[in-house]
Protein backbone atom coordinates (compact mmCIF):
# COMPACT_ATOMS: atom_id res chain seq x y z
CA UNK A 1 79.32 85.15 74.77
CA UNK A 2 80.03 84.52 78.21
CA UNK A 3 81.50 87.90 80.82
CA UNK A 4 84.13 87.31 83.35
CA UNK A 5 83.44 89.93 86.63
CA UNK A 6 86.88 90.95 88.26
CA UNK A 7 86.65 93.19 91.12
CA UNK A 8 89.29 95.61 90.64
CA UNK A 9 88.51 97.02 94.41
CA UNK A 10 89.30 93.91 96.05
CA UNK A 11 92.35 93.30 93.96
CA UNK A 12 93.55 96.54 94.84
CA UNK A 13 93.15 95.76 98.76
CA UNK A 14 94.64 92.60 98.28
CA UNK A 15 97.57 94.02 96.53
CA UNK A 16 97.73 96.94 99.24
CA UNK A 17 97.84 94.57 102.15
CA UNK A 18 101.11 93.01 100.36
CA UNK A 19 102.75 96.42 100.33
CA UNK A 20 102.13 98.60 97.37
CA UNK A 21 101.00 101.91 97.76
CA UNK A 22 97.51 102.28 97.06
CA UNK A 23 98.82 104.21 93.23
CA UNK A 24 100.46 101.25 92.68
CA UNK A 25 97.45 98.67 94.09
CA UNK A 26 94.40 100.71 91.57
CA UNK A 27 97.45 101.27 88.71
CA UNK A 28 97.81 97.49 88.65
CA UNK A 29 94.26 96.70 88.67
CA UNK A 30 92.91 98.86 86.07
CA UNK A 31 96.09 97.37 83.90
CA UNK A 32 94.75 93.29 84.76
CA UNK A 33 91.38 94.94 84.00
CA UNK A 34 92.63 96.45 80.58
CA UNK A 35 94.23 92.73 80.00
CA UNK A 36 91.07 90.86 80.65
CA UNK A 37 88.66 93.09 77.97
CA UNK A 38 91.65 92.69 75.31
CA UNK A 39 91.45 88.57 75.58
CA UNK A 40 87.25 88.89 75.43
CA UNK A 41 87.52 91.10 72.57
CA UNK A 42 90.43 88.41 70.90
CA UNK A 43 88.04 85.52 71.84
CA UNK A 44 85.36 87.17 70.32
CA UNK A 45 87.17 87.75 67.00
CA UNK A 46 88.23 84.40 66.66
CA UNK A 47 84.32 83.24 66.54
CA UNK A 48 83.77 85.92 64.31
CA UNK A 49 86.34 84.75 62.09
CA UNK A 50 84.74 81.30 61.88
CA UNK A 51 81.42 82.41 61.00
CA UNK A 52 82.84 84.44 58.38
CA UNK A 53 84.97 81.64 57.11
CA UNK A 54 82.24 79.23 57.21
CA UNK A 55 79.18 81.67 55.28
CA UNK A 56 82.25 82.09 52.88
CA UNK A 57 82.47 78.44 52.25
CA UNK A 58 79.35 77.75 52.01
CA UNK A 59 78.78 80.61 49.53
CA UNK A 60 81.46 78.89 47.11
CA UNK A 61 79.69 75.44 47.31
CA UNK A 62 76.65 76.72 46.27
CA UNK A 63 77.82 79.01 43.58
CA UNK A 64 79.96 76.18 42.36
CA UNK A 65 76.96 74.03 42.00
CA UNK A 66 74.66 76.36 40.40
CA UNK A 67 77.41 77.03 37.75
CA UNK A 68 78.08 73.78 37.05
CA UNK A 69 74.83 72.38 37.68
CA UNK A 70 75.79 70.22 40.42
């Protein structure tokens, strides 16, 4: 699982020195920073949701050749 560092200080500068307010600069930054943890947390899923899939499957294989004495 790999972490991606955002610096919501420097954004917030950055988005000050274009003209928002400094409410609007951190408001904005803490919202990209919300966005960012969501798509970790949705890319993190998704693996979990092929290892699930794939213990599943191979459960079924094996039961179906134990009962059928495959």
């Amino acid at each position: 699982m790999s972490f991606i560092t955002f610096d919501t200080l420097q954004y917030a500068k950055a988005l000050e020195a274009k003209g928002f307010t400094t409410e609007q600069a951190e408001a904005l930054a803490e919202q990209t920073l919300m966005k960012q943890d969501i798509a970790q947390i949705n890319a993190d899923l998704r693996v979990l949701k092929w290892g699930i899939g794939l213990v599943v499957g191979i459960a079924v294989t094996v039961a179906i050749k134990h009962l059928f004495g495959l």
